[in-house]
Protein backbone atom coordinates (compact mmCIF):
# COMPACT_ATOMS: atom_id res chain seq x y z
CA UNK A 1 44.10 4.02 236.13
CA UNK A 2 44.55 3.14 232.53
CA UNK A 3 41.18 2.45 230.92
CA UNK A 4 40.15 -0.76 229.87
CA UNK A 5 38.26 -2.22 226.97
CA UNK A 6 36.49 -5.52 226.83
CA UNK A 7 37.14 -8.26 224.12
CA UNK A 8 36.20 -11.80 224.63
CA UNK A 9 35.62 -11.08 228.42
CA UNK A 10 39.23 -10.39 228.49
CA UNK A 11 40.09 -6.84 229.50
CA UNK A 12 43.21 -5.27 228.33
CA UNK A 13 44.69 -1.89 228.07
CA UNK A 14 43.30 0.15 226.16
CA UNK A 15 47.20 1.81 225.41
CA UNK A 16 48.05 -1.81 224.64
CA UNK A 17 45.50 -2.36 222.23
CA UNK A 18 45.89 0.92 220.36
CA UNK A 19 49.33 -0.56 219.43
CA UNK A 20 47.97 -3.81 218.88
CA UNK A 21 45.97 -1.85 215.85
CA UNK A 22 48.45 0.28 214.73
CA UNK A 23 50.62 -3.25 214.25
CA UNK A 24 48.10 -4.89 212.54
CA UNK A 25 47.28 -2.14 210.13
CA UNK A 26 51.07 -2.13 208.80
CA UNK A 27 51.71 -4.22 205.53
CA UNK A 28 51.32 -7.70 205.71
CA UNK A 29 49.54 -7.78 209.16
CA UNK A 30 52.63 -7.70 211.65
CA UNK A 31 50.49 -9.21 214.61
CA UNK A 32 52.06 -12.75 215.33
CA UNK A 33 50.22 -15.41 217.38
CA UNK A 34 52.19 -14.90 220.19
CA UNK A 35 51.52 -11.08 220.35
CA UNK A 36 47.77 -11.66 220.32
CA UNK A 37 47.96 -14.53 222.63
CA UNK A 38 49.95 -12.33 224.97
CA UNK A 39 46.74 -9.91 224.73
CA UNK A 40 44.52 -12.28 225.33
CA UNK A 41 46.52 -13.25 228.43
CA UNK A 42 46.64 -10.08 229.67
CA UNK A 43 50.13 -9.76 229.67
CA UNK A 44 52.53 -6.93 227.94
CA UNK A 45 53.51 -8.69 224.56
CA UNK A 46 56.05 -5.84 224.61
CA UNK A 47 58.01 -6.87 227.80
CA UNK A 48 60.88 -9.18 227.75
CA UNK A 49 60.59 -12.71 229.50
CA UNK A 50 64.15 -13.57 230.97
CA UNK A 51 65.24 -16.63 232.39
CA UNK A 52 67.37 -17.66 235.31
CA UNK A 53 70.77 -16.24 233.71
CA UNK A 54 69.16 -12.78 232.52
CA UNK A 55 68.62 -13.94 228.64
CA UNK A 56 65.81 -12.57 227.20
CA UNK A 57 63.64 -16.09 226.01
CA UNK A 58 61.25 -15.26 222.60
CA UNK A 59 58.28 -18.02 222.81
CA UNK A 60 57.12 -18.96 218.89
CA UNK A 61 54.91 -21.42 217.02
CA UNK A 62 57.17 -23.36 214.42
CA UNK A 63 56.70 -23.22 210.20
CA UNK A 64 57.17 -26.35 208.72
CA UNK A 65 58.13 -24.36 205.35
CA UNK A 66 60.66 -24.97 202.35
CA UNK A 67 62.89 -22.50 201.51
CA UNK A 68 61.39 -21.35 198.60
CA UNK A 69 58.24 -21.30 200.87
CA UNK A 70 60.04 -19.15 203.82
CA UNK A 71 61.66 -16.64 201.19
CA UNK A 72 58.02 -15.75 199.71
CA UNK A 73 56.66 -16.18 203.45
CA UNK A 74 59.06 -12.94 204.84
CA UNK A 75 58.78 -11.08 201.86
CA UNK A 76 55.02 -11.15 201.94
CA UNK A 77 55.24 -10.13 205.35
CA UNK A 78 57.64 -7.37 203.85
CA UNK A 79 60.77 -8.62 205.72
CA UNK A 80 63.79 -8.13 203.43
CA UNK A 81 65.63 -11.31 202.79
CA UNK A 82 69.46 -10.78 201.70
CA UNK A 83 71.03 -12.73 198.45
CA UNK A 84 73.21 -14.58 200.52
CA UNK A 85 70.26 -15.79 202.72
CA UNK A 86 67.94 -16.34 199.82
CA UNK A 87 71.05 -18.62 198.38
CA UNK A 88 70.96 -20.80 201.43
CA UNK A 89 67.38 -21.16 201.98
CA UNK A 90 67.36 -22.26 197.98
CA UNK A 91 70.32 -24.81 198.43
CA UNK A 92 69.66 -28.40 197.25
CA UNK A 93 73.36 -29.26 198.34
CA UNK A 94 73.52 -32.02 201.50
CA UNK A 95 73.69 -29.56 203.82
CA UNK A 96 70.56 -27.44 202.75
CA UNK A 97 67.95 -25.30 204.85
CA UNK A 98 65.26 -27.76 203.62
CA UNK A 99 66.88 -31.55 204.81
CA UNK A 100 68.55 -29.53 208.01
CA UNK A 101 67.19 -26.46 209.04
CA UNK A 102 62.87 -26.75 208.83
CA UNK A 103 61.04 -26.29 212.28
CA UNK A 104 58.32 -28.59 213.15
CA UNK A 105 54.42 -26.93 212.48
CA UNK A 106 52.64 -25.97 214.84
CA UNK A 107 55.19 -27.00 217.69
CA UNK A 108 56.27 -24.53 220.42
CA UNK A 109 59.73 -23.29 220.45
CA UNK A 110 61.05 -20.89 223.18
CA UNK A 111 64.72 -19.48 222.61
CA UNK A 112 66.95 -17.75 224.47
CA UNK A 113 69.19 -14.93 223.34
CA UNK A 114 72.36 -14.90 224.58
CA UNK A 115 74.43 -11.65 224.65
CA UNK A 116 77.82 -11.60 222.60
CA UNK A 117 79.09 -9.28 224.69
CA UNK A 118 79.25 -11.66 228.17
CA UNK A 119 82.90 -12.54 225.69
CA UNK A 120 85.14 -9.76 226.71
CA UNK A 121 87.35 -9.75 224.25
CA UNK A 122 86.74 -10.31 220.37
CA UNK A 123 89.36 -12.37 219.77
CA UNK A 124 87.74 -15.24 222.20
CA UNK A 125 84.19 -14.22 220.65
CA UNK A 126 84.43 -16.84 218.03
CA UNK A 127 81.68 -19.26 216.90
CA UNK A 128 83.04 -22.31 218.93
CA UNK A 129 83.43 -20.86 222.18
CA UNK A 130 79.90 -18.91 221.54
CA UNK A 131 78.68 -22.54 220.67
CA UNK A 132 80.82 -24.06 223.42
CA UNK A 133 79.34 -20.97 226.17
CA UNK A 134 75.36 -21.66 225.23
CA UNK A 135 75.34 -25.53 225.11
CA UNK A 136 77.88 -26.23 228.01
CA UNK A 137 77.42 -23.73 230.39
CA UNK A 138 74.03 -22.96 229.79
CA UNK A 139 72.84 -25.79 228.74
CA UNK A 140 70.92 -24.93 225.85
CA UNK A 141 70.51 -27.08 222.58
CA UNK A 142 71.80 -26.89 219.51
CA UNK A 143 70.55 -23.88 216.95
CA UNK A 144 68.86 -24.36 213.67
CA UNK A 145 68.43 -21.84 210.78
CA UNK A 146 64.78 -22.06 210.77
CA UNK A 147 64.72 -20.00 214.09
CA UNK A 148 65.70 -16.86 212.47
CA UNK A 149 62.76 -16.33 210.67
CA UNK A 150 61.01 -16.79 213.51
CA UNK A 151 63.25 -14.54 215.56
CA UNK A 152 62.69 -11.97 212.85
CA UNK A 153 59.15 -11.40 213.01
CA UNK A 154 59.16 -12.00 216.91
CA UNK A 155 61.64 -9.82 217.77
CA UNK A 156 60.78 -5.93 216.58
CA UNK A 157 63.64 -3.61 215.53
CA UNK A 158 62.56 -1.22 218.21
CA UNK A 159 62.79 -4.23 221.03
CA UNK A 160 66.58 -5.20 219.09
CA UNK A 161 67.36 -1.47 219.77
CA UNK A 162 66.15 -1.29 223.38
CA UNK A 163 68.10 -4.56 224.15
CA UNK A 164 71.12 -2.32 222.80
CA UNK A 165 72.09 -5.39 220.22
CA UNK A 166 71.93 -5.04 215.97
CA UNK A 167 71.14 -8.61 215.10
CA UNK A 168 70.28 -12.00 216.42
CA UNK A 169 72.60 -14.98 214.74
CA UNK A 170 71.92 -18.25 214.98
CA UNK A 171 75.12 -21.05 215.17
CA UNK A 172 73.77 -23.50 213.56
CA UNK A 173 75.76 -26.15 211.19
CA UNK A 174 76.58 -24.12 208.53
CA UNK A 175 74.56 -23.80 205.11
CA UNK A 176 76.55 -23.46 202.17
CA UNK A 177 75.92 -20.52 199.57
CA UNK A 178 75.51 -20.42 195.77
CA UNK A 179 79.71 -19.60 196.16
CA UNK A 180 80.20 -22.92 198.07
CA UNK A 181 80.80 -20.54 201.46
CA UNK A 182 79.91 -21.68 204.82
CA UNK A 183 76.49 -18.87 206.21
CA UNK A 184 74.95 -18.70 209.52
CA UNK A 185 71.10 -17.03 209.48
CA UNK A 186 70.40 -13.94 211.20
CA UNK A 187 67.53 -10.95 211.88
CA UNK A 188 69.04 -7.63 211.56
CA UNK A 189 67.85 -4.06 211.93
CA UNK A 190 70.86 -2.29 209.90
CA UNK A 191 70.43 -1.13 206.78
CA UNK A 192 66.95 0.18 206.74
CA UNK A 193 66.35 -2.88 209.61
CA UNK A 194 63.86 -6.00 209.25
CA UNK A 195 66.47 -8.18 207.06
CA UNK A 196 66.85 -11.92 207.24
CA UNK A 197 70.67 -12.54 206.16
CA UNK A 198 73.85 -14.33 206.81
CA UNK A 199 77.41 -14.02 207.92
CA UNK A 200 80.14 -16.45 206.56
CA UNK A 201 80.96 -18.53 210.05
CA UNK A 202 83.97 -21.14 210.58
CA UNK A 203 85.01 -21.92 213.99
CA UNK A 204 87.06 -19.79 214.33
CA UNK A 205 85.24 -16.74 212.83
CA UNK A 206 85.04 -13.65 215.07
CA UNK A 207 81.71 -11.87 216.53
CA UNK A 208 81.39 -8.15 217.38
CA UNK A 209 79.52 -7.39 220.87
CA UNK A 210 76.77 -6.08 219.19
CA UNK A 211 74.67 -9.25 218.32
CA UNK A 212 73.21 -11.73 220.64
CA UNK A 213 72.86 -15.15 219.55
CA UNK A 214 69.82 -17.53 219.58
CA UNK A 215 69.95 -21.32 221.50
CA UNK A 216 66.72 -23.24 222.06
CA UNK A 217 66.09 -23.52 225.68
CA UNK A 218 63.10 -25.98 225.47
CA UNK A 219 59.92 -26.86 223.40
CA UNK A 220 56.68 -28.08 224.44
């Protein structure tokens, strides 16, 4: 029997708080309120909630932040933000991160991720049937880019590996970059892992099976 240590008249693991340490020790305090609520719950913050159709569902509290405010935000939290990315969350065109893309504080958004790979073949993996597969027949809503970060510091590098996927996009309505080009957000884990970045997305663009991408299921 694992022992168990006392904290708030809550008992938890003591395996499960050794990591909830270790996780807070790291630069910039990677301990999110939904881990430590999870403790407090007594339930494994490190186990995957899945709904009815086998997506894994990530449960956050929204950041009404700019931006300017989201880039400093990750990289205090020593996230690495891409120049593409940091390009769109700057934008002051029409269709920027700040008039389109900013969660509501303090609200409570659960997502669902939604494995590229349940499209076959790449050539049908575009963004509109992606879109056309999580809103129809799923059912979920439509994506914004203020997810991502979100996603990012929910959703661990280790737990993107044991899920067997390299990043989590978002299909949101596109955010143009400093070039003019149409970017989607997403968390990846290549490259050194815990990046914030973009892909250029159309319609008709074409996914890999190695990502899963990110529709809100419902908010409370």
């Amino acid at each position: 029997m694992a022992t168990k240590v006392d904290i708030a008249g809550t008992d938890i693991p003591a395996s499960q708080m050794k990591e909830f340490y270790r996780l807070a020790a790291l630069p910039g305090g990677h301990v999110n309120r939904g881990t430590f609520q999870s403790y407090l719950e007594k339930r494994d913050p490190f186990a995957f909630e899945r709904n009815e159709h086998g997506h894994v569902i990530l449960t956050f509290t929204g950041l009404d932040l700019t931006g300017v405010a989201e880039v400093k935000w990750l990289e205090a939290g020593d996230y690495r933000v891409g120049d593409y990315a940091k390009s769109c969350f700057l934008s002051t065109r029409d269709d920027s991160y700040d008039l389109h893309h900013r969660l509501e504080s303090g609200h409570i958004y659960k997502v669902a991720l939604m494995p590229g790979k349940e499209i076959e073949h790449e050539a049908e993996r575009t963004t509109a049937n992606l879109r056309k597969r999580g809103m129809e027949q799923y059912g979920y809503s439509k994506p914004l880019g203020g997810f991502i970060p979100r996603v990012r510091e929910t959703l661990s590098d280790k737990q993107m590996e044991e899920l067997g996927i390299w990043y989590a996009a978002a299909l949101h309505d596109p955010i143009a970059d400093s070039d003019g080009s149409p970017r989607v957000l997403h968390a990846d884990r290549g490259g050194g892992g815990r990046w914030v970045d973009t892909y250029w997305d159309d319609p008709d663009c074409q996914w890999d099976g190695l990502g899963a991408f990110v529709f809100p299921v419902s908010a409370s």
